[in-house]
N, C-alpha and C. Protein backbone atom coordinates (compact mmCIF):
# COMPACT_ATOMS: atom_id res chain seq x y z
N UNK A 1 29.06 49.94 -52.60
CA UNK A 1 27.79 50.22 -51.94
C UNK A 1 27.10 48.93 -51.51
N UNK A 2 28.10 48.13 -51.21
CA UNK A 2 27.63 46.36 -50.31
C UNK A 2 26.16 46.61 -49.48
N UNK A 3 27.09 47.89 -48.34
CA UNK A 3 26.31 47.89 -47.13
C UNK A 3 26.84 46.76 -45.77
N UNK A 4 26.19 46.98 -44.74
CA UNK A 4 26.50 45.98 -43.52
C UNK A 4 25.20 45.28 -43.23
N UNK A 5 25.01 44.43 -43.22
CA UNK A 5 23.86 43.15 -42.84
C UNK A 5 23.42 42.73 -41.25
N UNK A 6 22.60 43.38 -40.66
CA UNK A 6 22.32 42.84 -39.58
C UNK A 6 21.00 42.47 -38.82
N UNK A 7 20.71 41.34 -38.09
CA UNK A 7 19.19 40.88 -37.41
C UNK A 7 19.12 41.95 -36.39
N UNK A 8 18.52 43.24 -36.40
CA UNK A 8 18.02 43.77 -35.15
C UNK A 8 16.93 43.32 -34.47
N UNK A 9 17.27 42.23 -33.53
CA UNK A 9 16.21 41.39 -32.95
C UNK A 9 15.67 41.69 -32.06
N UNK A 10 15.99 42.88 -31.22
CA UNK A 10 14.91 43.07 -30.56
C UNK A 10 13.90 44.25 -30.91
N UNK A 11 14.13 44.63 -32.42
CA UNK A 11 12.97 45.44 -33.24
C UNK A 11 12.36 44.18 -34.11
N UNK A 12 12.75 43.42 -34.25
CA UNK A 12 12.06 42.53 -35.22
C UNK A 12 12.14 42.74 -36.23
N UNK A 13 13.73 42.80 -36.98
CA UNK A 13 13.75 43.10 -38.46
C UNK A 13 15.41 43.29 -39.03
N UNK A 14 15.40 42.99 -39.88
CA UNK A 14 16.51 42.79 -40.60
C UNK A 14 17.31 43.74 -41.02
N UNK A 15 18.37 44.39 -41.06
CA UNK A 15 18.66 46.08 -41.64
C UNK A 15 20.30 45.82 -42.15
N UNK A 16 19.60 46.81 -43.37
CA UNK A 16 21.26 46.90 -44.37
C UNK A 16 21.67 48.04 -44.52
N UNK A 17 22.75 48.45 -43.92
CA UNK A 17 23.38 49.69 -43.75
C UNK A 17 24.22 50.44 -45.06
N UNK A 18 23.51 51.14 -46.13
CA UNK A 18 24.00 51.47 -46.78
C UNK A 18 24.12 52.99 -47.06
N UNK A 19 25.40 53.45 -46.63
CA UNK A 19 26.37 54.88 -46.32
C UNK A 19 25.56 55.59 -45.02
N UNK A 20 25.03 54.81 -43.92
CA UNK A 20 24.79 55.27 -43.01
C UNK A 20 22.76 55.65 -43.37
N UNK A 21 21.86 54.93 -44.37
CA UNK A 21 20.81 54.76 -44.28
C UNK A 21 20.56 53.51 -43.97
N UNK A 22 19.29 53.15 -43.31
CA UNK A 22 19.13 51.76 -43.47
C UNK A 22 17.72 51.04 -44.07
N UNK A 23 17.72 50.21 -44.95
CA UNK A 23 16.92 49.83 -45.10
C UNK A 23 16.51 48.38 -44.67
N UNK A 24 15.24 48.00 -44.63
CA UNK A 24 14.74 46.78 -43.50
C UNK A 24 13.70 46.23 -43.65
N UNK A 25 13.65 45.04 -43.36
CA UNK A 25 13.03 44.10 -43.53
C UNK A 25 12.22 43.62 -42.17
N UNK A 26 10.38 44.08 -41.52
CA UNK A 26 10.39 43.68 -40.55
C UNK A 26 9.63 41.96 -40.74
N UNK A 27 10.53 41.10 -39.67
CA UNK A 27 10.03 39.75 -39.66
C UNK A 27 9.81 39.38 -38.05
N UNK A 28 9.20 38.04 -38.16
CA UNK A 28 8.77 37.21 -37.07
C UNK A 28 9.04 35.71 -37.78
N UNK A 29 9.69 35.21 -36.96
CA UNK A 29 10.20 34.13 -36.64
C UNK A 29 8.97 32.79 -36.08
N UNK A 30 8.38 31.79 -36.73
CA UNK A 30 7.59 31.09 -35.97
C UNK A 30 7.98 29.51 -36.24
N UNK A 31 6.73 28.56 -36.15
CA UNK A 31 7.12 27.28 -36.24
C UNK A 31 7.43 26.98 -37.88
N UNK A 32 6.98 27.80 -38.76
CA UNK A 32 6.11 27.32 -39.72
C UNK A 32 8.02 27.90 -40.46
N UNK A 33 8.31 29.11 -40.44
CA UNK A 33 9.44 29.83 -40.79
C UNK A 33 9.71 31.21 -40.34
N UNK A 34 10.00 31.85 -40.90
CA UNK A 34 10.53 33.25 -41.40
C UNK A 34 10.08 34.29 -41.62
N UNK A 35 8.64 35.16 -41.13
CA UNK A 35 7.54 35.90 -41.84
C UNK A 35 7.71 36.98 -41.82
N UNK A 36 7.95 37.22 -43.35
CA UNK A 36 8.78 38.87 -43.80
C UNK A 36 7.26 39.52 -43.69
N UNK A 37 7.12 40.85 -42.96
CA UNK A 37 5.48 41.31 -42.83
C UNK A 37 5.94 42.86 -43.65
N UNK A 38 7.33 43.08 -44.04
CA UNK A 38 7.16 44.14 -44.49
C UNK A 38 8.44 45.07 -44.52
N UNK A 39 8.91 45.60 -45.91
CA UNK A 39 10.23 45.74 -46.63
C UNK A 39 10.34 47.28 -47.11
N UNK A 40 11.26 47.81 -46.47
CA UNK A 40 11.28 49.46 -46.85
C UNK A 40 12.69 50.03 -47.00
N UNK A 41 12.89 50.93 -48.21
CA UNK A 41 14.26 50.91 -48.55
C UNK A 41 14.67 52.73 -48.37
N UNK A 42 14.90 53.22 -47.79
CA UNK A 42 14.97 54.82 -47.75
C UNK A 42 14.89 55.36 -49.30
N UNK A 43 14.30 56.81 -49.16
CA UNK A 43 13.44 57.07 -50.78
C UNK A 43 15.77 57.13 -51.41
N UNK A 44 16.16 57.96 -50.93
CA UNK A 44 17.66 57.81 -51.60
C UNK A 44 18.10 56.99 -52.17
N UNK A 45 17.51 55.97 -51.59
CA UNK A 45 18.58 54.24 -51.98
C UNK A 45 17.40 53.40 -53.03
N UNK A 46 16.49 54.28 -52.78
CA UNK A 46 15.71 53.06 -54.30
C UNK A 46 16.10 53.25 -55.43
N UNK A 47 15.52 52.17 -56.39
CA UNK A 47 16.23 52.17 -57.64
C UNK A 47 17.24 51.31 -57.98
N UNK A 48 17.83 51.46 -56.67
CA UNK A 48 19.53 50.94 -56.86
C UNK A 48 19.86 49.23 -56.49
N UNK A 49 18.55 48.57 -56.07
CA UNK A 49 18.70 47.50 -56.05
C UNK A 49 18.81 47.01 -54.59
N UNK A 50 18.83 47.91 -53.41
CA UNK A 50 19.32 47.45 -52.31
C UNK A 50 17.99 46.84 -51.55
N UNK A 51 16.52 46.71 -51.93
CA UNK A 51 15.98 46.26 -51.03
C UNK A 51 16.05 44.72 -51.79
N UNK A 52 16.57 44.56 -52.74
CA UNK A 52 16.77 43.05 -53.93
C UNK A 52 17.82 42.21 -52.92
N UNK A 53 18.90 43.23 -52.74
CA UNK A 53 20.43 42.71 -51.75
C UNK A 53 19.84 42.43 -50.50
N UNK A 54 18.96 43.10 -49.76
CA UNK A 54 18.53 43.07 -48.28
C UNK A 54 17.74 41.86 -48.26
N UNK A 55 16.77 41.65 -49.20
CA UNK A 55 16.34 40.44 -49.25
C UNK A 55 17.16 38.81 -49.82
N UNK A 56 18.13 38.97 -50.33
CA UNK A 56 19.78 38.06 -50.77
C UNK A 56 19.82 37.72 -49.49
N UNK A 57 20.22 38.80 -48.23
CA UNK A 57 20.29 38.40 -46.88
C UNK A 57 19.65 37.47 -46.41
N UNK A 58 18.19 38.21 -45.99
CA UNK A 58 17.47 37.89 -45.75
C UNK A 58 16.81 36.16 -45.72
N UNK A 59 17.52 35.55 -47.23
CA UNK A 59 16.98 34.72 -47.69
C UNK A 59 18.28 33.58 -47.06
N UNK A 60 19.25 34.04 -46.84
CA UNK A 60 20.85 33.52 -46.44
C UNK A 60 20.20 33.11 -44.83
N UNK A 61 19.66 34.22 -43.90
CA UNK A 61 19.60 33.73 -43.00
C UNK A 61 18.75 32.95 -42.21
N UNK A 62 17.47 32.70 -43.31
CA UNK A 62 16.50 31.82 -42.96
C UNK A 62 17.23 30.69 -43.37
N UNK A 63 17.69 30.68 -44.51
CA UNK A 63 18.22 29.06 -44.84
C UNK A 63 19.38 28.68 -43.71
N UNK A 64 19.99 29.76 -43.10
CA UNK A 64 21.29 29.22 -42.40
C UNK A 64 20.33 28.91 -41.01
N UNK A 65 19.12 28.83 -41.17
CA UNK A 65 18.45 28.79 -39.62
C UNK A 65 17.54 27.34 -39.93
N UNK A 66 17.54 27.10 -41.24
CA UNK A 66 16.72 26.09 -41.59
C UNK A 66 15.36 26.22 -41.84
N UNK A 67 15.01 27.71 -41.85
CA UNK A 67 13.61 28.28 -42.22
C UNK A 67 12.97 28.58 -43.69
N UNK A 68 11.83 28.19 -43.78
CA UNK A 68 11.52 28.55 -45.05
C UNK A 68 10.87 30.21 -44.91
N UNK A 69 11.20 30.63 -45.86
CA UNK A 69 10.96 32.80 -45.71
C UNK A 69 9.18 32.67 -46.75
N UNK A 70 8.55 33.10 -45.74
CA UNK A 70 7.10 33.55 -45.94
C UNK A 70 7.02 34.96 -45.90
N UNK A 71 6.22 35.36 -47.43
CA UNK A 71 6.57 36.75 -47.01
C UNK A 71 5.08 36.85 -47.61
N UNK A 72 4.73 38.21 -46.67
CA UNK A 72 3.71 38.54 -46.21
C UNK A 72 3.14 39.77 -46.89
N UNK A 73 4.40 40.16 -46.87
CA UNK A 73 4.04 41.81 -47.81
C UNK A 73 4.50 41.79 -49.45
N UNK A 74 3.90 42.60 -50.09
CA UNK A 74 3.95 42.53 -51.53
C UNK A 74 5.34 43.07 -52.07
N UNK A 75 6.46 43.52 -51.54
CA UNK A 75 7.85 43.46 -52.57
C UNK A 75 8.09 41.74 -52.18
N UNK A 76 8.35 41.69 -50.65
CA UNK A 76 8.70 40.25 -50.67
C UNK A 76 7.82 39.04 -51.74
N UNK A 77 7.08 39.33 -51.39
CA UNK A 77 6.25 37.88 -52.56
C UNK A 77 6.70 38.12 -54.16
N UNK A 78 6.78 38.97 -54.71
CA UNK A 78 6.62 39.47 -55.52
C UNK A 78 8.65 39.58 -56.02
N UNK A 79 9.67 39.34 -54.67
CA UNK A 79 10.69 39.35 -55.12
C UNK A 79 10.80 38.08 -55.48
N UNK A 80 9.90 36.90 -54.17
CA UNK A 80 10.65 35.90 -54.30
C UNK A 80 9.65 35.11 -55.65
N UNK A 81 8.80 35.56 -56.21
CA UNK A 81 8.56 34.91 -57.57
C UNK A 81 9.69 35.21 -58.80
N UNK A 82 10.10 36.68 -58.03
CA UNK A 82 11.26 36.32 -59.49
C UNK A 82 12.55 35.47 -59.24
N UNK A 83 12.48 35.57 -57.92
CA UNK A 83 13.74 34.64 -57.88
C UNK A 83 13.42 32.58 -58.67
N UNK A 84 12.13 32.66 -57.80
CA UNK A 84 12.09 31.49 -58.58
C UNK A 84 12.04 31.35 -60.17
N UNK A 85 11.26 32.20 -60.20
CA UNK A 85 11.52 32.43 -61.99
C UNK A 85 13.08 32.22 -62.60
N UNK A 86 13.62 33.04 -62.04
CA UNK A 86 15.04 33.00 -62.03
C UNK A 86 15.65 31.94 -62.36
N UNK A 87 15.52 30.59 -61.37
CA UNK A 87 16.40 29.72 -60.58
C UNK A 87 15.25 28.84 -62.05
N UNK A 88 14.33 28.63 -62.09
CA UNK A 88 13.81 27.71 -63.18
C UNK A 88 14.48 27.77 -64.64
N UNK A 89 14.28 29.17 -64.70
CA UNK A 89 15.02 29.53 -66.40
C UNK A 89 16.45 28.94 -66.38
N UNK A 90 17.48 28.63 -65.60
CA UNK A 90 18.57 28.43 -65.37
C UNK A 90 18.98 26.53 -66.09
């Protein structure tokens, strides 16, 4: 239950195809970085971790762009404190 990873850029947002739902990430792109404004996972697929994976992406393709990911809406902020949490305890 990977899913498929893709920038739908001309909706403005990120989408992970998992068994034919998708869940997504909408962003804008500026000088500053990456601005996640807002993260939604179909009611089926919660629970299961996939808006955690969509944002894994997410976080892959700002860095492969050289962007720092500002996120705007409350799963994103709120994921990426645990990630740092994460990456400190380590």
């Amino acid at each position: 239950m990977d899913g498929s990873f893709s920038d739908n850029s001309h909706d403005g947002r990120f989408e992970l195809d998992v068994e034919g739902q998708i869940a997504f990430a909408n962003y804008r792109r500026s000088d500053k970085g990456l601005i996640i404004f807002h993260v939604e996972t179909p009611r089926a697929l919660r629970g299961q971790g996939v808006a955690a994976r969509l944002m894994e992406h997410v976080l892959a393709a700002a860095r492969a762009e050289g962007r720092e990911l500002i996120p705007f809406c409350s799963y994103a902020s709120s994921w990426m404190r645990q990630k740092r949490q994460s990456a400190s305890a380590i």
